[in-house]
Protein backbone atom coordinates (compact mmCIF):
# COMPACT_ATOMS: atom_id res chain seq x y z
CA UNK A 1 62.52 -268.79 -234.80
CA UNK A 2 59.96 -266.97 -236.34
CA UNK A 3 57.61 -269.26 -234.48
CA UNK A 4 58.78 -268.60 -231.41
CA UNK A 5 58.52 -265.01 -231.82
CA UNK A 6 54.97 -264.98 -232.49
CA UNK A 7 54.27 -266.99 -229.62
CA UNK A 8 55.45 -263.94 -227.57
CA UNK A 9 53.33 -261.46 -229.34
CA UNK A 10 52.01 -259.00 -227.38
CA UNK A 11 48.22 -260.03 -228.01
CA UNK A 12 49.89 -263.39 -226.54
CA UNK A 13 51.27 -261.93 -223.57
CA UNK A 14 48.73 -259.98 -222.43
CA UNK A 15 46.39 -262.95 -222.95
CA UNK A 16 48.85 -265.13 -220.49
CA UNK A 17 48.77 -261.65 -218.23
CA UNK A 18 45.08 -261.85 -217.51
CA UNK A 19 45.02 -265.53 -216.56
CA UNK A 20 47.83 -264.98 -214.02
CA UNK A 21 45.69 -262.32 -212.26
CA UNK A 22 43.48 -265.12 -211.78
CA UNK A 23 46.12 -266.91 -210.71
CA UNK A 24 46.70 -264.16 -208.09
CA UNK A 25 43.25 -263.10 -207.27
CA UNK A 26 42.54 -267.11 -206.57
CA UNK A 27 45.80 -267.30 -204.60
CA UNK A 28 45.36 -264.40 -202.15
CA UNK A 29 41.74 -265.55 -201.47
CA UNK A 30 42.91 -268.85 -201.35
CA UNK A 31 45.59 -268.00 -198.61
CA UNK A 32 43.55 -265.96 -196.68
CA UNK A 33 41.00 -268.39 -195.84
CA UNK A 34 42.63 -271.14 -195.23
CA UNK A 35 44.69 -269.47 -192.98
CA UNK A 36 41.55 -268.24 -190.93
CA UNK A 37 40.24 -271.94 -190.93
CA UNK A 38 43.80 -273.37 -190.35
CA UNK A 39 44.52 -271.44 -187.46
CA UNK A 40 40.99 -272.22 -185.91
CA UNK A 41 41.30 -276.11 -187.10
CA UNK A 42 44.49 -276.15 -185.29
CA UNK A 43 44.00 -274.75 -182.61
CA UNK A 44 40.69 -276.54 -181.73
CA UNK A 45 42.71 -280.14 -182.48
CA UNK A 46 45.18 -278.85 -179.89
CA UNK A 47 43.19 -278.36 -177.12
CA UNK A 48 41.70 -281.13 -176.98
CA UNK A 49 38.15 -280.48 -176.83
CA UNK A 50 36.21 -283.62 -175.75
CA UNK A 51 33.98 -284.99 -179.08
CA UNK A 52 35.26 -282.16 -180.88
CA UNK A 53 39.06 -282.21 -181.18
CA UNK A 54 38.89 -285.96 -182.49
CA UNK A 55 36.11 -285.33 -184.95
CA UNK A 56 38.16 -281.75 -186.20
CA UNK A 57 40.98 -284.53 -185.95
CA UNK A 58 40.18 -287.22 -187.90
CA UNK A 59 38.27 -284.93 -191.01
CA UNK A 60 41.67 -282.90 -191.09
CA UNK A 61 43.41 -286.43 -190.99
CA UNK A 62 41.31 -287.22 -194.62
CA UNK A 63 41.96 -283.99 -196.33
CA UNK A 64 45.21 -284.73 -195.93
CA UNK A 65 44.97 -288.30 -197.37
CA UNK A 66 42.80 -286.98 -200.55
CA UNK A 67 44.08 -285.38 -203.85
CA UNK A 68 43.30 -281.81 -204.48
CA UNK A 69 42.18 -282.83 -207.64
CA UNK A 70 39.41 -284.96 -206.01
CA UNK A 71 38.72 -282.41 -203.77
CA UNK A 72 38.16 -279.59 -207.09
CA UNK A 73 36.00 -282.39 -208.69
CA UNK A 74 33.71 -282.17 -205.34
CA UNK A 75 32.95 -278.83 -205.29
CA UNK A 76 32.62 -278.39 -208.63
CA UNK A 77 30.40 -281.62 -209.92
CA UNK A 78 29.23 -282.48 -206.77
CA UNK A 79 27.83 -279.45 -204.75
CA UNK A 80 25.38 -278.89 -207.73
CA UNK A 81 23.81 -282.28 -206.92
CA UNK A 82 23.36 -280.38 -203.37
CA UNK A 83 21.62 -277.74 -204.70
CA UNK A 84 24.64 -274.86 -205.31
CA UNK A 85 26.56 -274.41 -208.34
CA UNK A 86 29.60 -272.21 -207.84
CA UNK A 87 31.36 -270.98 -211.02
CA UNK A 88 35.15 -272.29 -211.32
CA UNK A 89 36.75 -269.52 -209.85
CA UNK A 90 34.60 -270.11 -206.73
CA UNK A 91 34.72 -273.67 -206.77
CA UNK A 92 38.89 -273.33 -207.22
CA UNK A 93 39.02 -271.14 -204.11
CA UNK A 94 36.89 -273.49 -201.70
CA UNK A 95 39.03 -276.57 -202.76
CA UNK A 96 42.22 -275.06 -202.25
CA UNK A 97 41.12 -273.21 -199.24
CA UNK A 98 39.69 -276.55 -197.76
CA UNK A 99 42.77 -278.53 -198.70
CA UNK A 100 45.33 -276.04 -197.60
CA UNK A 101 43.14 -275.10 -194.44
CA UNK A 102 44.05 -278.76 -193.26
CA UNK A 103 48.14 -278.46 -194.04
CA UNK A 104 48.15 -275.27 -192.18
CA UNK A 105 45.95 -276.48 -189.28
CA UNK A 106 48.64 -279.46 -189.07
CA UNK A 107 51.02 -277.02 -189.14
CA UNK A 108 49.43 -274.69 -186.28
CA UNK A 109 48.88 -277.74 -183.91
CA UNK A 110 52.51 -278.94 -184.51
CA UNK A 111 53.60 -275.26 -184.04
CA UNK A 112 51.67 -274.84 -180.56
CA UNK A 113 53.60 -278.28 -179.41
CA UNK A 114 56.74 -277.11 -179.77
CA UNK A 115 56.71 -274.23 -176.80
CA UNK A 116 57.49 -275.56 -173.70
CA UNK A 117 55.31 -276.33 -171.55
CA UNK A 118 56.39 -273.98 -168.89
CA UNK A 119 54.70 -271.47 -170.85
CA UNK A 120 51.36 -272.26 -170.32
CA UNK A 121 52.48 -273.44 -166.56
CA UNK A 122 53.89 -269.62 -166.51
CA UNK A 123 50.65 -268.03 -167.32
CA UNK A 124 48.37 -269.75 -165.37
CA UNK A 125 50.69 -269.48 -162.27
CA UNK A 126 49.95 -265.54 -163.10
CA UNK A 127 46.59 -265.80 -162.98
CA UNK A 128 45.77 -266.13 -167.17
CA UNK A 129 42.66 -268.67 -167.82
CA UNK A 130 43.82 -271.36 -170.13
CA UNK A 131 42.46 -269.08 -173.27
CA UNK A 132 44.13 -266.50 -172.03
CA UNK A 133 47.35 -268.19 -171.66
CA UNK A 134 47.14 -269.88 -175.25
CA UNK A 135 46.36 -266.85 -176.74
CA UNK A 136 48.41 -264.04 -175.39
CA UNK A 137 51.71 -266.28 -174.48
CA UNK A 138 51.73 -269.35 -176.34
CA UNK A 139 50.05 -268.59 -179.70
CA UNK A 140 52.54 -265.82 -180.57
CA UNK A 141 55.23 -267.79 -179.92
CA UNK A 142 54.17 -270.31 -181.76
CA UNK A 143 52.73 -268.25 -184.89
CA UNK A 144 56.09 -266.82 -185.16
CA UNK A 145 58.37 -270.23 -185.27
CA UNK A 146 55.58 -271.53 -187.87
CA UNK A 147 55.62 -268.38 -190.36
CA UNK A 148 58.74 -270.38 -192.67
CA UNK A 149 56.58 -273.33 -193.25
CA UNK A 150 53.15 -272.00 -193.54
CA UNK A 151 55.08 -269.61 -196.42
CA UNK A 152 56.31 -272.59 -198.33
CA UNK A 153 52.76 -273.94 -197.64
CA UNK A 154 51.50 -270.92 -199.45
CA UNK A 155 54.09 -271.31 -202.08
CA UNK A 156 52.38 -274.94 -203.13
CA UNK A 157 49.26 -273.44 -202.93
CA UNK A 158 49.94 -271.38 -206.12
CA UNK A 159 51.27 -273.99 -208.05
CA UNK A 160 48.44 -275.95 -206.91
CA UNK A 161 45.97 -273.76 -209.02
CA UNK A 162 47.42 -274.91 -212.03
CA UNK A 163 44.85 -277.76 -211.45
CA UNK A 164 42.13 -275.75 -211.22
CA UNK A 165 42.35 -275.90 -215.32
CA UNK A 166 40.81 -279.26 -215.49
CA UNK A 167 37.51 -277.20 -214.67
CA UNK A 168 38.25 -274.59 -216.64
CA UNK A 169 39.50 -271.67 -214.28
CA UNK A 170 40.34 -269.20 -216.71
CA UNK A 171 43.81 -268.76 -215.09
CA UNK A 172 47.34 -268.66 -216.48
CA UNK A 173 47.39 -272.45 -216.88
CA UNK A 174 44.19 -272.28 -218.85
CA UNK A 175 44.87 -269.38 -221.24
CA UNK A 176 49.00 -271.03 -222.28
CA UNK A 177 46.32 -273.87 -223.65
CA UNK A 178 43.90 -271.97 -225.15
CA UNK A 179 47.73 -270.13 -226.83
CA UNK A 180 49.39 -273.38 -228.02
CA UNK A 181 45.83 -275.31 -229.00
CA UNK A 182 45.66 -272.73 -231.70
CA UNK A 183 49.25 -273.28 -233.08
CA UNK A 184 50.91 -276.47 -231.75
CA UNK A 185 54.35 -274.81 -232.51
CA UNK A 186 53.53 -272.67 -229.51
CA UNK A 187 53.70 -275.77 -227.31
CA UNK A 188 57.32 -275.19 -225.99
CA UNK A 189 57.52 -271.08 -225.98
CA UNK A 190 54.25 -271.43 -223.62
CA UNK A 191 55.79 -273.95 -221.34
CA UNK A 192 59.08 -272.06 -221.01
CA UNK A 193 56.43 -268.83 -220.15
CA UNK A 194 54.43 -270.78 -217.94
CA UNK A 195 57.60 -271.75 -216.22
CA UNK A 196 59.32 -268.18 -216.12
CA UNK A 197 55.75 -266.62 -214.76
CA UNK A 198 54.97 -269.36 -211.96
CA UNK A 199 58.89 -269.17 -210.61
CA UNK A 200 59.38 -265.45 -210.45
CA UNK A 201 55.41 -265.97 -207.93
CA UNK A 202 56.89 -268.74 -206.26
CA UNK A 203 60.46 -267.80 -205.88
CA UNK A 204 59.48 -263.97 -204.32
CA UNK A 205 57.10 -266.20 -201.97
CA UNK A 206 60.25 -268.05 -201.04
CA UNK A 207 62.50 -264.73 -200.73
CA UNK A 208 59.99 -263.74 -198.59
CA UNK A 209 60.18 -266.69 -196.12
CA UNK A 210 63.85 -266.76 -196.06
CA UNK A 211 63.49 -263.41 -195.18
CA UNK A 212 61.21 -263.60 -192.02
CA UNK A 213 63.66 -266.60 -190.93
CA UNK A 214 66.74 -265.09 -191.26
CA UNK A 215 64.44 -261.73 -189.28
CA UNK A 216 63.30 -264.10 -186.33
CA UNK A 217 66.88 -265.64 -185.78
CA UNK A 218 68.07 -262.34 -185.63
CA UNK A 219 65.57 -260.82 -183.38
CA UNK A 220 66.09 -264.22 -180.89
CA UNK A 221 70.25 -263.49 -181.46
CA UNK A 222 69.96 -259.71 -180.42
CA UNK A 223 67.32 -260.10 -177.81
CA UNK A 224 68.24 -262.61 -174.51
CA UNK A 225 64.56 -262.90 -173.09
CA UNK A 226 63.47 -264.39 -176.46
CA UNK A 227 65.87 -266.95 -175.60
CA UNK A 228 64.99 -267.52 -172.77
CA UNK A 229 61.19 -267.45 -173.79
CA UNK A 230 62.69 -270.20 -176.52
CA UNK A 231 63.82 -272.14 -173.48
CA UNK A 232 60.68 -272.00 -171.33
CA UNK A 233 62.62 -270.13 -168.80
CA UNK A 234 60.82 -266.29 -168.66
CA UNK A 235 58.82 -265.68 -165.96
CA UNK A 236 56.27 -264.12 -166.79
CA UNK A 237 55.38 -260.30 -165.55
């Protein structure tokens, strides 16, 4: 018991505190550029750009296919062979920004198939370029029905920096073993921590996507010309 207690010191805790800011601080940066590249990935697979789209297609396609682990080795062990060393934190946040760049761009160009058709019919009928149409009409539409899966996206993404450790990312993963190497009876207080601290992240996360589901149903429930937008049926003004 007494054991236990010491593994929650506060020395202990405060240690765990400050590697799950880096935790954090390599999530948000994470999740903000690979959102940027997602979107932008996605969008130019969509189109169909000739030489482009398939290239953008088929390096997406092997990001996919590769562990993130192998993709952290990379850009920490290899890019120094290329001339540019990034410390851990840096190399953490191009791997996962890379490898979650390529989930969300699947998820954009899946997201952009699903409106109808119509849509884009609609907006060039009115006189919109093809840009124009994609971006003002059909992008929104689509941004807003992908939200709930580009969350839980984001949601892997922070459990995903737990593998950052093997290069030593001083994050929350990192600093529970630095805790328990110095007193192996620590071992099973600093997994239940680990496991308290990484679900109350990931469970707000999820909150937070059930919440902007259960918003958008509502909005289409109270609102008849997002039905009808849902439908490919709203002429547009």
């Amino acid at each position: 018991m007494l054991n236990v207690l010491g593994a929650y010191s506060w020395v202990n805790i405060r240690f765990l505190l400050e590697g799950a800011w880096v935790t954090v601080f390599v999530s948000v940066l994470s999740i903000l550029f690979s959102y940027i590249l997602g979107v932008i990935l996605g969008i130019t697979r969509y189109v169909n750009i000739k030489w482009l789209s398939p290239i953008v297609g088929f390096i997406i396609d092997i990001i996919r296919n590769l562990p993130l682990i192998l993709i952290i080795f990379f850009t920490y062990f290899g890019l120094p062979l290329l001339g540019f060393k990034p410390a851990p934190i840096w190399a953490s946040i191009m791997a996962l920004s890379i490898f979650e760049a390529a989930m969300v761009a699947e998820i954009v160009r899946a997201g952009i198939a699903s409106i109808p058709v119509g849509q884009m019919e609609g907006a060039r009928a009115n006189g919109l370029t093809y840009w124009q149409g994609l971006w003002h009409i059909v992008l929104p539409q689509a941004i807003r029905n992908m939200i709930p899966a580009i969350v839980s996206q984001f949601i892997s993404l922070v459990k995903d920096t737990s593998l950052a450790t093997i290069i030593v990312l001083p994050d929350l993963m990192n600093h529970a073993q630095i805790i328990y190497g110095q007193n192996t009876n620590y071992t099973i207080p600093m997994f239940i921590a680990l496991a308290v601290i990484y679900f109350i992240v990931c469970y707000s996360l999820s909150l937070f996507a059930s919440y902007l589901e259960r918003r958008q149903k509502k909005s289409i429930a109270q609102d008849p010309e997002d039905e009808d937008v849902q439908g490919g049926d709203m002429p547009l003004q």
